[in-house]
Protein backbone atom coordinates (compact mmCIF):
# COMPACT_ATOMS: atom_id res chain seq x y z
CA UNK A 1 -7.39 -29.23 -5.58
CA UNK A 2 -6.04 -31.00 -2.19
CA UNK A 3 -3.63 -28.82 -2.23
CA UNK A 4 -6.01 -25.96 -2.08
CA UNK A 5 -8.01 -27.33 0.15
CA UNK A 6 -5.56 -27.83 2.73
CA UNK A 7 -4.05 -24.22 2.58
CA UNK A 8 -7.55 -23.01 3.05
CA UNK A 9 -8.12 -25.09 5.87
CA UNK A 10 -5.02 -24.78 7.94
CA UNK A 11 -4.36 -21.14 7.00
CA UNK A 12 -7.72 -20.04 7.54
CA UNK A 13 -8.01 -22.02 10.92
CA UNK A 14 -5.10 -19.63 12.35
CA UNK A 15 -5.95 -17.11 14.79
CA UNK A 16 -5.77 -14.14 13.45
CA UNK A 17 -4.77 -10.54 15.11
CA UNK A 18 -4.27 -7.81 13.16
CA UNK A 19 -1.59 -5.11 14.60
CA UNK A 20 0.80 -3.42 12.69
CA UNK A 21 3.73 -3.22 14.92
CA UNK A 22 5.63 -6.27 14.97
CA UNK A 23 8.88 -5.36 16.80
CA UNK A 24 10.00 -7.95 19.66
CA UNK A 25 7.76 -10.85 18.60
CA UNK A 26 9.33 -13.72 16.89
CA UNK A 27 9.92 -14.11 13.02
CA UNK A 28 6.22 -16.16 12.84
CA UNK A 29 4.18 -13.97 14.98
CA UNK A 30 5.52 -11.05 13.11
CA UNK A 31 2.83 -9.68 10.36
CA UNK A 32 3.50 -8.64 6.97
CA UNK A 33 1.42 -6.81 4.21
CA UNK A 34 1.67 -6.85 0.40
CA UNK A 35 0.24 -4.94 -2.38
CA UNK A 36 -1.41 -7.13 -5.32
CA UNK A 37 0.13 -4.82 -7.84
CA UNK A 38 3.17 -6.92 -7.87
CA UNK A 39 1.35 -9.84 -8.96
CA UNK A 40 -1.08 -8.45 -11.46
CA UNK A 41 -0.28 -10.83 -14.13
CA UNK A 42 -0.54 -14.08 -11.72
CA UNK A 43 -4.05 -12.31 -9.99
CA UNK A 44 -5.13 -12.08 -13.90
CA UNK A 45 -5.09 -15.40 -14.61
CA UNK A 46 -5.71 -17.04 -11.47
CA UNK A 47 -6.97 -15.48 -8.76
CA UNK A 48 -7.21 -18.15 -5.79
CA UNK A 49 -3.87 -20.05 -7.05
CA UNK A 50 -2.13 -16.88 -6.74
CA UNK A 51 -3.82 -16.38 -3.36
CA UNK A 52 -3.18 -19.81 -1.80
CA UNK A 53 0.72 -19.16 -3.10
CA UNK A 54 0.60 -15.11 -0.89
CA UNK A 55 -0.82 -17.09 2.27
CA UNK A 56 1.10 -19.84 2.18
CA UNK A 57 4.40 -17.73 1.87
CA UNK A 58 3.03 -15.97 4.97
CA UNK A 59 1.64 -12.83 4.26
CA UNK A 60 -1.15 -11.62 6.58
CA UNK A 61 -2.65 -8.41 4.82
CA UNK A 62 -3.61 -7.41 1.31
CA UNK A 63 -3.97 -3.98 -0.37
CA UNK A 64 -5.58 -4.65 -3.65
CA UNK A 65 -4.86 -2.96 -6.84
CA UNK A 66 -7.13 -3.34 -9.47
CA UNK A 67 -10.89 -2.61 -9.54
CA UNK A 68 -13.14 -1.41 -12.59
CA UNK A 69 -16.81 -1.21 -12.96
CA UNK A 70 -17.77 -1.64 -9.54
CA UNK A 71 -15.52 -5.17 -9.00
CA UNK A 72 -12.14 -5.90 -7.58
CA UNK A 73 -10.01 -8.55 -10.45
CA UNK A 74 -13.66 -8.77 -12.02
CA UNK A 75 -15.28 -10.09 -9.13
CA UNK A 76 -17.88 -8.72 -6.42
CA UNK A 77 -16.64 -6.70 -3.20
CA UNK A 78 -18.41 -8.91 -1.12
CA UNK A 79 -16.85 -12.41 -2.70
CA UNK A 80 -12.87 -11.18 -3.19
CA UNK A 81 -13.11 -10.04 0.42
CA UNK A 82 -14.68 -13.44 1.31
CA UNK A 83 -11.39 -15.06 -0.99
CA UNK A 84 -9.30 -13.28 1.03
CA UNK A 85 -10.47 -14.16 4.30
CA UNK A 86 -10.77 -17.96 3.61
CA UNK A 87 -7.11 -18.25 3.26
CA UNK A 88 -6.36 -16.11 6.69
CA UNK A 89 -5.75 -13.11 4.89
CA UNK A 90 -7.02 -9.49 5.43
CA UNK A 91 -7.85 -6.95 2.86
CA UNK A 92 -6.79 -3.64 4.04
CA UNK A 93 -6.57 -1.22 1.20
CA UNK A 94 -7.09 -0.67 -2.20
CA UNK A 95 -5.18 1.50 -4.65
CA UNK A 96 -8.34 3.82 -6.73
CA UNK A 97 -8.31 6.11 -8.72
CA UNK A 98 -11.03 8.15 -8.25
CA UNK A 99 -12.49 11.72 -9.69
CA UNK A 100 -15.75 13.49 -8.58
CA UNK A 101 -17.39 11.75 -11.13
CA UNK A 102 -17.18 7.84 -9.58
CA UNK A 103 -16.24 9.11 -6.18
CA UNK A 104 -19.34 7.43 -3.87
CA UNK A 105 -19.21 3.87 -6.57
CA UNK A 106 -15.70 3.49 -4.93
CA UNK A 107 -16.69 4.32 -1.57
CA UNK A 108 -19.64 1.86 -1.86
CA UNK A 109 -17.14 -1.04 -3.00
CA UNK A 110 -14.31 -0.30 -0.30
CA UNK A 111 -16.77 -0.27 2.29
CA UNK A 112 -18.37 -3.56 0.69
CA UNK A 113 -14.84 -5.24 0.70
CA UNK A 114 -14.48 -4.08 3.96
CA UNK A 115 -11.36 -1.68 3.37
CA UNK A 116 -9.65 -0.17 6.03
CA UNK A 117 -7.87 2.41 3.57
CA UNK A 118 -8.58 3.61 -0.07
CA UNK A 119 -5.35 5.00 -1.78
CA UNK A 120 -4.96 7.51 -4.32
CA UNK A 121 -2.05 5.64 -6.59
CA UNK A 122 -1.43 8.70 -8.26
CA UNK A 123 -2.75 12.38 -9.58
CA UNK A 124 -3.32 13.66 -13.29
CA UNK A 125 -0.05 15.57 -14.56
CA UNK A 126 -2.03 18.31 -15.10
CA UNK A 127 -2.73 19.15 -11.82
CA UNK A 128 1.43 19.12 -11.54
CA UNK A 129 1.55 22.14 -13.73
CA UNK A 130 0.76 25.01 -11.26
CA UNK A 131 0.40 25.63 -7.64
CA UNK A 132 -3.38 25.93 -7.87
CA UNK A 133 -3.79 22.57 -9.57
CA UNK A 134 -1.99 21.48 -6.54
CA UNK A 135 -4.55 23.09 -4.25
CA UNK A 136 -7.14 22.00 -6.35
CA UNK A 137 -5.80 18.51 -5.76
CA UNK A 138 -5.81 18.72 -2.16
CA UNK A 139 -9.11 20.49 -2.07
CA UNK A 140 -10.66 17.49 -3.57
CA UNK A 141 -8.33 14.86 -0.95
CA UNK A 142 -9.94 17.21 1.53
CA UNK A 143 -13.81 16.29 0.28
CA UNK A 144 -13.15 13.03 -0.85
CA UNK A 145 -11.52 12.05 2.53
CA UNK A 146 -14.49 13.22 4.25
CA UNK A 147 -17.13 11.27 2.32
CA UNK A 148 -14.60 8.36 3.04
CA UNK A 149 -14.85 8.80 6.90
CA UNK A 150 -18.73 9.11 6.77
CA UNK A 151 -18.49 4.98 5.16
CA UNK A 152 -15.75 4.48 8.08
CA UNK A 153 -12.85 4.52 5.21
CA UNK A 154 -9.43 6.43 5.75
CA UNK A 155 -8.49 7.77 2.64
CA UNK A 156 -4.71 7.95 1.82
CA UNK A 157 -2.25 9.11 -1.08
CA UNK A 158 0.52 7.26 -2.45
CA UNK A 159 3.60 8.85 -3.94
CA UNK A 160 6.16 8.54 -6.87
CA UNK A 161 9.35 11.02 -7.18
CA UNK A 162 7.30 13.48 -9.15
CA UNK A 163 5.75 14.84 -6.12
CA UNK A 164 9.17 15.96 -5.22
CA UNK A 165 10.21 17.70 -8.16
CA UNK A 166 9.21 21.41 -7.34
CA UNK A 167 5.82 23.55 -9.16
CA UNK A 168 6.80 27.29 -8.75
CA UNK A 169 8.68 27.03 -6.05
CA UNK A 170 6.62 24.74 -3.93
CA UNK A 171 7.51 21.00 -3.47
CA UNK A 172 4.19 19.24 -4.52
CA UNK A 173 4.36 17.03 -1.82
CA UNK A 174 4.85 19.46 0.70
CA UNK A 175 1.30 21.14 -0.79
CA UNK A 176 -0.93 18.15 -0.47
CA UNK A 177 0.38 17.77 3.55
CA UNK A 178 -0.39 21.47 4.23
CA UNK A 179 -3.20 21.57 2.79
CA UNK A 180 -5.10 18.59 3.82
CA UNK A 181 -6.74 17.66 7.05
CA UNK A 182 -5.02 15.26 8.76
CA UNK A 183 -8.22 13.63 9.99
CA UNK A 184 -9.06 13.52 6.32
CA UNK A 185 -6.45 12.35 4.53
CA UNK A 186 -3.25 9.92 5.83
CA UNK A 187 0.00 9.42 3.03
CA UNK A 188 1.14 5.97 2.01
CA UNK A 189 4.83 6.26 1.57
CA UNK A 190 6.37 4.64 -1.17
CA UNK A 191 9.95 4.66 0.46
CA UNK A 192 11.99 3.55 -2.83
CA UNK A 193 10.66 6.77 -5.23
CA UNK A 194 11.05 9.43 -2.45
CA UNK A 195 14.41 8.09 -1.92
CA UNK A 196 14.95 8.11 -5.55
CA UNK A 197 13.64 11.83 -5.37
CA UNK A 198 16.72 12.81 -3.10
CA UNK A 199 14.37 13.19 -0.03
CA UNK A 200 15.05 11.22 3.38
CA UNK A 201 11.48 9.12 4.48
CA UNK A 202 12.79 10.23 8.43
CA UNK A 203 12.96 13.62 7.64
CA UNK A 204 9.24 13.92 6.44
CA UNK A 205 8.72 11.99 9.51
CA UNK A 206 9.88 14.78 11.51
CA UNK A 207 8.56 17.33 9.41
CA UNK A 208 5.44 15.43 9.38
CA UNK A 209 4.79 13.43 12.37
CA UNK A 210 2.11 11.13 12.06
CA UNK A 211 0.52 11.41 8.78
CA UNK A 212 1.91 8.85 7.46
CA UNK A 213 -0.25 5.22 8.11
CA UNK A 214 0.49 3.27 5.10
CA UNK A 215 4.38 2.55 3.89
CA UNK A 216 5.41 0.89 0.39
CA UNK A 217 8.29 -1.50 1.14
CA UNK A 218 10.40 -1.45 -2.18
CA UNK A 219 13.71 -1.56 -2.74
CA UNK A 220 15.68 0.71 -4.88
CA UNK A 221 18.63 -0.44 -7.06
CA UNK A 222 21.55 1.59 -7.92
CA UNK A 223 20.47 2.30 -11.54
CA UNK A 224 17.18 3.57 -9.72
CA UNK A 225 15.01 0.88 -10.85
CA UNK A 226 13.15 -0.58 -7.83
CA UNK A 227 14.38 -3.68 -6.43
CA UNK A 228 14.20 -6.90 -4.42
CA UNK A 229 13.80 -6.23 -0.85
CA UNK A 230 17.78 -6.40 0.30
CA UNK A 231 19.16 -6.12 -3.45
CA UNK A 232 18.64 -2.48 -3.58
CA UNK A 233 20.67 0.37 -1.75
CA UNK A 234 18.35 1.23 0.65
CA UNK A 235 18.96 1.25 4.81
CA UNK A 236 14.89 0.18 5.88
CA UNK A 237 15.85 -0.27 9.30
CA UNK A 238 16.44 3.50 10.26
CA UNK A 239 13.21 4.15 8.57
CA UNK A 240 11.50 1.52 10.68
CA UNK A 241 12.93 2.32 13.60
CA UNK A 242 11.10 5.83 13.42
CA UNK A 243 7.83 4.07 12.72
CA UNK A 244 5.89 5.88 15.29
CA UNK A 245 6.87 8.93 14.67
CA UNK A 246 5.62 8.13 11.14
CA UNK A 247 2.32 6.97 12.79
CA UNK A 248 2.44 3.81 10.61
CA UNK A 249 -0.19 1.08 11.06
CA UNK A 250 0.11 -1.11 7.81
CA UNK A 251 3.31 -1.56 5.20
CA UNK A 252 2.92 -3.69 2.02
CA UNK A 253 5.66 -5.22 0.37
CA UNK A 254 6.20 -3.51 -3.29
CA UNK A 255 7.71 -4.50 -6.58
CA UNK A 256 6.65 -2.79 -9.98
CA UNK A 257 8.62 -4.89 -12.28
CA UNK A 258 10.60 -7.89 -10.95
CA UNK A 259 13.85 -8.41 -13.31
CA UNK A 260 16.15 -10.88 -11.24
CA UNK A 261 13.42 -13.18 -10.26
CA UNK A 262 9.60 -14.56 -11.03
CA UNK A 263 7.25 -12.37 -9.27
CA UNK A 264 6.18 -14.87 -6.53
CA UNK A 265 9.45 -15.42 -6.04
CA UNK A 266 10.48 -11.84 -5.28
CA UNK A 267 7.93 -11.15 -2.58
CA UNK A 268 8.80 -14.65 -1.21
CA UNK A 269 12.53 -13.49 -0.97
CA UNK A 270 11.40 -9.95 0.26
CA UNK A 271 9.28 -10.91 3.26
CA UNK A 272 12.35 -13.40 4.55
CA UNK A 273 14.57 -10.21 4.43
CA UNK A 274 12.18 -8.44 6.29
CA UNK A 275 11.38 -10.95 8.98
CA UNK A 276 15.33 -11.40 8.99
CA UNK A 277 17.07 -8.25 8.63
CA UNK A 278 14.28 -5.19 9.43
CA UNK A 279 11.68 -5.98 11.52
């Protein structure tokens, strides 16, 4: 309980400025992000240990990853944004899914959390089958974005490698960016599964300058299982370096399944190769 205390005390006492870009400061003014999703287990059993572990490793903002029935890890907006914020921490985003059906219940919680962002983690296959499914898809990006932006939320879409694999013809991916509004809709890049896809995160860069706000940090390893941040094969620093042209504000380090290490371990060993080796 000391313990606890005093994290939430000294961490929380901190000032606190939240910008993205954190190239030329020194290793501890420079901020890093992390999705929960990593440590759904630990956030399962113990919500605020787990927490006071991400702060005191250093992390500075949160995107969130599991919310049912209104609550975020079973608890009100309102109170796991306040849990968040007592420990010097800032919830940016939230991975969602969402359908017409619970559409403005989500809104209503992300703006009650106070989210920045609400992500799409992922689309039904069956809207993978055909090139109008695809439409479809980015027809209802396209309304749901908008009813995000009325509630001052950006909404955003995060990949896997199936969005690379082509639908008569057409690279799915490729789709959803030409036909969504930019205003409407930003992408969260996950950069291990479109480099597992055989696709280069600079070239959709270029192809695709400034849509893309959010980044997942992850690793890939050779067997092209994702990785360890610097136990993969993956070069992050020519895909930082084009940042801008990206138009990315937030990243958050990612790991789906940690095999080498404990998972508050792995993000503890990520974010030291990222203050040390890419940003």
């Amino acid at each position: 309980m000391e313990r606890r205390r005093f994290i939430k005390t000294t961490i929380a006492g901190a000032a606190f400025t939240m910008v993205a870009p954190t190239y030329g400061c020194t290793k501890e003014e420079k901020m890093t992000g992390l999705i929960l999703y990593t440590l759904r287990n630990e956030m399962n059993k113990d919500p605020e240990a787990t927490l006071d572990r991400v702060a005191e490793i250093g992390y500075n903002w949160l995107e969130a990853a599991s919310y049912a029935n209104g609550k975020f890890y079973g608890m009100k907006p309102s109170d796991f944004k306040k849990m968040i914020e007592s420990r010097g921490m800032k919830l940016i985003s939230s991975h969602n899914g969402l359908s017409p059906d619970n559409l403005e219940e989500v809104i209503g919680a992300a703006a009650e959390a106070g989210l920045q962002y609400l992500v799409i983690p992922s689309l039904p296959h069956e809207m993978f089958k055909s090139t109008d499914g695809l439409k479809k898809a980015s027809e209802f990006m396209n309304m749901a974005g908008e009813r995000c932006r009325e509630n001052g939320i950006r909404l955003g879409f995060h990949n896997h490698w199936a969005e690379f694999e082509p639908v008569d013809g057409q690279v799915p991916y490729d789709v959803f960016m030409k036909n969504t509004e930019s205003e409407l809709v930003t992408f969260e890049l996950d950069i291990a599964w479109i480099t597992r896809s055989g696709n280069s995160p600079v070239d959709y860069f270029n192809k695709y300058p400034g849509r893309f706000e959010l980044f997942h940090v992850k690793d890939l390893s050779k067997e092209k299982n994702d990785a360890t941040l610097g136990k993969g094969i993956i070069d992050f620093k020519p895909i930082f370096a084009e940042a801008d042209t990206a138009g990315m504000k937030f990243f958050f380090v990612e790991q789906d399944n940690c095999r080498t290490h404990t998972p508050l371990e792995s993000i503890e060993i990520s974010r030291n190769y990222l203050l040390n080796n890419i940003l």
